[in-house]
C-alpha atoms as a PDB file:
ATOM      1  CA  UNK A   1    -177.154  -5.156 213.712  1.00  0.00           C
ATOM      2  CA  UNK A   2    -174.440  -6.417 215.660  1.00  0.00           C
ATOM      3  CA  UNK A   3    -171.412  -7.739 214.818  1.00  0.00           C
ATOM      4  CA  UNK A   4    -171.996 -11.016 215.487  1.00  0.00           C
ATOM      5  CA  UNK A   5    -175.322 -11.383 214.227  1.00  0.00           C
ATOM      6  CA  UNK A   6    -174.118  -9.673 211.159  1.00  0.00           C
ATOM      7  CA  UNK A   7    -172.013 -12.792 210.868  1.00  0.00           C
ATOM      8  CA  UNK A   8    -174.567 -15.346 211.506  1.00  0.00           C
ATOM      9  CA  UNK A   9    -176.539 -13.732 208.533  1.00  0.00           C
ATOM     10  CA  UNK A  10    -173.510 -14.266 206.172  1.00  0.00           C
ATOM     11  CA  UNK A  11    -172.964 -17.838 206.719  1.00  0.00           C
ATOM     12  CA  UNK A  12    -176.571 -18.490 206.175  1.00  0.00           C
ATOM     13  CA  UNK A  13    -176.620 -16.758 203.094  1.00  0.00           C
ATOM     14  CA  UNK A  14    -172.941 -18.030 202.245  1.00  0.00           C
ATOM     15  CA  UNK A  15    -173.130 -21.513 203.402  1.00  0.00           C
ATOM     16  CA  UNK A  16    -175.577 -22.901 200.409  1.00  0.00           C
ATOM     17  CA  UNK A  17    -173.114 -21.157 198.028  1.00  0.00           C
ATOM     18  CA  UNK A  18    -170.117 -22.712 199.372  1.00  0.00           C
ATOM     19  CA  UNK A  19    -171.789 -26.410 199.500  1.00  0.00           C
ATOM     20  CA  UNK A  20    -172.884 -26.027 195.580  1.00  0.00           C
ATOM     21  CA  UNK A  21    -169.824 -24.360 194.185  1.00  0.00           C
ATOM     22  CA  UNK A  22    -168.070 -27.366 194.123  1.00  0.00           C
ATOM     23  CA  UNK A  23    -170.217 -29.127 192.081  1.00  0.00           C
ATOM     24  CA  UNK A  24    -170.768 -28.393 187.804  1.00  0.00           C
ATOM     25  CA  UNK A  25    -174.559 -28.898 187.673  1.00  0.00           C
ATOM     26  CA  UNK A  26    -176.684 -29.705 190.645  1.00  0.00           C
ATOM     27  CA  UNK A  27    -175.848 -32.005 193.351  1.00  0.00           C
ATOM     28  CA  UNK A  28    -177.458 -35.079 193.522  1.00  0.00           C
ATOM     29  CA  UNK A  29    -181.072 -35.280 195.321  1.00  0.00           C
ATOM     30  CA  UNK A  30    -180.247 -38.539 197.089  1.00  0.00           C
ATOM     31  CA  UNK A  31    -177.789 -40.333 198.576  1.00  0.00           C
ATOM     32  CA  UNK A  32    -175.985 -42.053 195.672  1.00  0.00           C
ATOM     33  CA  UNK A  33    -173.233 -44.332 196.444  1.00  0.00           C
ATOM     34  CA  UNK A  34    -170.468 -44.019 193.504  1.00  0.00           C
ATOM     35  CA  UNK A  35    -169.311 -46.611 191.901  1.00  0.00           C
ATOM     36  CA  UNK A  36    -166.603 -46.860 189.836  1.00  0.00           C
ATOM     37  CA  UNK A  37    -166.841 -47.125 185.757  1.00  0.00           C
ATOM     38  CA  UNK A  38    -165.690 -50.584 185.316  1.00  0.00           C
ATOM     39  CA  UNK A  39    -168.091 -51.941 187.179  1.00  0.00           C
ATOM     40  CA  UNK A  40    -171.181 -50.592 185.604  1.00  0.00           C
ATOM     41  CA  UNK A  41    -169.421 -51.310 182.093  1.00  0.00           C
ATOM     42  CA  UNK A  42    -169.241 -55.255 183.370  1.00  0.00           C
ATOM     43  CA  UNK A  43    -172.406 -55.398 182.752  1.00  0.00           C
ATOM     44  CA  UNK A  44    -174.004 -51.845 181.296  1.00  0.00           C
ATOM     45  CA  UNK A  45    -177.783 -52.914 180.531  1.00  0.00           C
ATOM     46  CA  UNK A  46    -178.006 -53.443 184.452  1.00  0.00           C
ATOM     47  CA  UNK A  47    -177.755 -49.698 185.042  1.00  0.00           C
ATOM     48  CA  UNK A  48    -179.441 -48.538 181.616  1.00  0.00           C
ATOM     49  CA  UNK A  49    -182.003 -45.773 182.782  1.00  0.00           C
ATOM     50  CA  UNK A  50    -181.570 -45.857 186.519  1.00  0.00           C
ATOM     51  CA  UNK A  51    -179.622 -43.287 189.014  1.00  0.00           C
ATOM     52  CA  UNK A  52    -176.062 -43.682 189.074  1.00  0.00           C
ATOM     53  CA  UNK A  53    -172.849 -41.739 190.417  1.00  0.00           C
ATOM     54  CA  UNK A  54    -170.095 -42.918 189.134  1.00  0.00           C
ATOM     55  CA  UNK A  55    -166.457 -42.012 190.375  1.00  0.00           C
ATOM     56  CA  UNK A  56    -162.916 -42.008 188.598  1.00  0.00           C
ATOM     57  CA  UNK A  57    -160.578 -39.764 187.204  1.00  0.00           C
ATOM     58  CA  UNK A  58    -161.511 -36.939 184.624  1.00  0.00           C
ATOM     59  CA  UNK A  59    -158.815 -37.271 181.782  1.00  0.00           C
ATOM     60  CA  UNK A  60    -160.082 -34.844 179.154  1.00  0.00           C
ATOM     61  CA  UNK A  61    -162.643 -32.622 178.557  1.00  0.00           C
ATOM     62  CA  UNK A  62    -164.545 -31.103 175.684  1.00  0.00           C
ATOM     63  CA  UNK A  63    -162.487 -27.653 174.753  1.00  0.00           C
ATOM     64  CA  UNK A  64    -165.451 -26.327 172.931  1.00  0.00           C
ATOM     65  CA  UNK A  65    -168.244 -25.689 175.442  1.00  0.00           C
ATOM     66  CA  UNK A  66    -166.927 -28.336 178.357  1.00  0.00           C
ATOM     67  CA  UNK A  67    -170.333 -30.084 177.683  1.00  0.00           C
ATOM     68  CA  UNK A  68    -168.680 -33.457 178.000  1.00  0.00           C
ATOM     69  CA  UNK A  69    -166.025 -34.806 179.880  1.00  0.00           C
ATOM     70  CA  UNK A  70    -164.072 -38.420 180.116  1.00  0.00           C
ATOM     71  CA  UNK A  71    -163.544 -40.556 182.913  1.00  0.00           C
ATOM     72  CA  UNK A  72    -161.436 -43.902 183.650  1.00  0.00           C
ATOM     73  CA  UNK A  73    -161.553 -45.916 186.787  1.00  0.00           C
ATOM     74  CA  UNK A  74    -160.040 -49.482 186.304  1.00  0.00           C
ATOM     75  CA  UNK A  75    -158.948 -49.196 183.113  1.00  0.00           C
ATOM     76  CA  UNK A  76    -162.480 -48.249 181.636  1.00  0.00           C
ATOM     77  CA  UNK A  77    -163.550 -44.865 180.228  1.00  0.00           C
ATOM     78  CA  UNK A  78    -167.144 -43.791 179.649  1.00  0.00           C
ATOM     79  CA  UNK A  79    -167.748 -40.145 178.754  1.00  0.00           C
ATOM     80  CA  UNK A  80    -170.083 -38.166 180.803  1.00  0.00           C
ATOM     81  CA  UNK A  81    -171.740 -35.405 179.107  1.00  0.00           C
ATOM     82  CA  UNK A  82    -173.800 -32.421 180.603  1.00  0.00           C
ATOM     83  CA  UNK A  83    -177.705 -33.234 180.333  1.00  0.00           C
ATOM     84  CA  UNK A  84    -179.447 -30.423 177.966  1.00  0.00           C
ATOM     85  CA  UNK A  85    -175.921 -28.489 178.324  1.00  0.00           C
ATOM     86  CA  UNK A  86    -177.260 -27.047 181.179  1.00  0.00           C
ATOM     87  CA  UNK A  87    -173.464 -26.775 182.697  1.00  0.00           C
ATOM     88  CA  UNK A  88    -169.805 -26.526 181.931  1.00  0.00           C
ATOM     89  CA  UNK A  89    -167.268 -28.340 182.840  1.00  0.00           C
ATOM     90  CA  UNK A  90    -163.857 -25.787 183.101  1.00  0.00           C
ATOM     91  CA  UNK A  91    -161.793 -27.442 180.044  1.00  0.00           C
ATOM     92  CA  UNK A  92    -158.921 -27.655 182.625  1.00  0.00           C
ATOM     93  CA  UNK A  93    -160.298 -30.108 184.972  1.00  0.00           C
ATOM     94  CA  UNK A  94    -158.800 -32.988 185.787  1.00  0.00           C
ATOM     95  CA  UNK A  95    -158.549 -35.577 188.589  1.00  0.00           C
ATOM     96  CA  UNK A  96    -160.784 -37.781 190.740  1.00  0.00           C
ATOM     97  CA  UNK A  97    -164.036 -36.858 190.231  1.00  0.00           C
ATOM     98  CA  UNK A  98    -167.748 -37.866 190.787  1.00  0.00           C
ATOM     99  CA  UNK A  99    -170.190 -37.689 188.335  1.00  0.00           C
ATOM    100  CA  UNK A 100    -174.320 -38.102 188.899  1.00  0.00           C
ATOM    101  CA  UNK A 101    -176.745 -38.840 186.401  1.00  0.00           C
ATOM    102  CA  UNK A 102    -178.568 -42.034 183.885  1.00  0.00           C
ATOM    103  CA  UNK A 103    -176.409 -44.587 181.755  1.00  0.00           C
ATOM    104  CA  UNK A 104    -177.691 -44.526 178.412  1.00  0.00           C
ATOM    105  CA  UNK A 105    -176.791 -46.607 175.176  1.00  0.00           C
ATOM    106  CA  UNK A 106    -176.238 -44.974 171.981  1.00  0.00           C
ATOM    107  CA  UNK A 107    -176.207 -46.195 168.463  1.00  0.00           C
ATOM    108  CA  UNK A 108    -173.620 -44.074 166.371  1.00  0.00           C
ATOM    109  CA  UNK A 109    -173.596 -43.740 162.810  1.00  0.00           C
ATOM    110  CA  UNK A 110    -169.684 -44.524 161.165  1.00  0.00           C
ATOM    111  CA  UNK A 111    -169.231 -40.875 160.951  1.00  0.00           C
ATOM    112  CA  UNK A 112    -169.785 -40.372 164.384  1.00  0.00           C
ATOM    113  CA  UNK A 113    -167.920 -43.288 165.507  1.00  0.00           C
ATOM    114  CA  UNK A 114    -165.128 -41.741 163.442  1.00  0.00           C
ATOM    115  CA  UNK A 115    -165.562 -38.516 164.849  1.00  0.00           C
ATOM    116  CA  UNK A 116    -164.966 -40.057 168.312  1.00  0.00           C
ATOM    117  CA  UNK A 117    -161.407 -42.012 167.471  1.00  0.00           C
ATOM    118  CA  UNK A 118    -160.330 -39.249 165.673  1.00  0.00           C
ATOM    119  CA  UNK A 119    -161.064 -36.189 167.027  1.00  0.00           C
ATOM    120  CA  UNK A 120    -162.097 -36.870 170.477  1.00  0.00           C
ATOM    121  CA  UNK A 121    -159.369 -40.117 171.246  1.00  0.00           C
ATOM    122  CA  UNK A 122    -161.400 -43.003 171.744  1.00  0.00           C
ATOM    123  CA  UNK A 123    -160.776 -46.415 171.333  1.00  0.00           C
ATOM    124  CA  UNK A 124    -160.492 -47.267 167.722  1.00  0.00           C
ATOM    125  CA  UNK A 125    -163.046 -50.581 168.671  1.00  0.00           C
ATOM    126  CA  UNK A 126    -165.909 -47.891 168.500  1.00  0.00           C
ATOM    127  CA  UNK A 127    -165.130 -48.366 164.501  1.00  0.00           C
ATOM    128  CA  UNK A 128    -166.143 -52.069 164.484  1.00  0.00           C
ATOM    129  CA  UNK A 129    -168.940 -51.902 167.038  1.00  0.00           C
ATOM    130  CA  UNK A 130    -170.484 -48.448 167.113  1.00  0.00           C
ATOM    131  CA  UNK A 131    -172.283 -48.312 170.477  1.00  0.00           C
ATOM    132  CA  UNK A 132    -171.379 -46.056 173.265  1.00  0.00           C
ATOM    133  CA  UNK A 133    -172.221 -46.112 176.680  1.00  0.00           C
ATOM    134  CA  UNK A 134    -172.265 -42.673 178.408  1.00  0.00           C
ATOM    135  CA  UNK A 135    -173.726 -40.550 181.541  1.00  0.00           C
ATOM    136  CA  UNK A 136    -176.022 -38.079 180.760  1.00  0.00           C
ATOM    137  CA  UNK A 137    -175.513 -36.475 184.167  1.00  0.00           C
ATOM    138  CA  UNK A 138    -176.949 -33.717 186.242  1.00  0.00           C
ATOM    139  CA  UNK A 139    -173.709 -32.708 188.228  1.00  0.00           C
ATOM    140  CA  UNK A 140    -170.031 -33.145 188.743  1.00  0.00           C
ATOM    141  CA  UNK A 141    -168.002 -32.649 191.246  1.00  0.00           C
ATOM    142  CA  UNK A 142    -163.943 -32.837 191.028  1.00  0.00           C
ATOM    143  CA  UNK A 143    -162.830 -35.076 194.474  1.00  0.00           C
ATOM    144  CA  UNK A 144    -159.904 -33.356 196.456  1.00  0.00           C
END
């Protein structure tokens, strides 16, 4: 094999690698325009159960398994957690980000509503009205 055939060969094999690797979880399937958090909180039952990316900036992560991560755009946050923990997010990630998955609403018990102010810093509102929105997503990617 030639040298620069030998070449060609890598970057086929390579080139899938390098697309993926930036991405926790799979990339999405189809073109998904992302929108930013505070406009799918406006109105949340809109985008219950559909295909969503969502952009903003990751501003915490979980430290245990990185199963679940935060993100704010516009002075929302919704947390995004890993569907079936089938990836990690590094616990060190932060920035503008992209995220890929379903909105879901959850009913949380009080004990799990205090779990959430206290241990994992959200709003102290989740106390008197213990819903929470969140991504059950597929895939995220941290923007440049």
């Amino acid at each position: 094999m030639n040298r620069l055939t030998a070449i060609a060969v890598a970057a086929l094999f390579l080139s899938p690698v390098v697309v993926a690797a930036d991405w926790f979880g799979q990339p999405p399937g189809a073109a998904l325009e992302p929108i930013g958090i505070e406009e799918v909180l406006a109105d949340p039952d809109q985008w219950l159960e559909k295909p969503v990316a969502l952009s903003g900036r990751m501003t915490d992560v979980c430290t245990n398994k990185g199963c679940w991560a935060v993100f704010e755009s516009g002075g929302e946050m919704l947390r995004i957690v890993a569907r079936d923990h089938g990836f990690a997010i590094p616990e060190d990630a932060r920035g503008p980000a992209v995220a890929h998955g379903v909105l879901e609403r959850r009913e949380l018990s009080p004990e799990a509503a205090e779990h959430m102010v206290e241990e994992d810093g959200a709003d102290a509102a989740l106390l008197d009205d213990p819903v929470e929105y969140r991504l059950v997503a597929d895939g995220v990617r941290l923007q440049p």
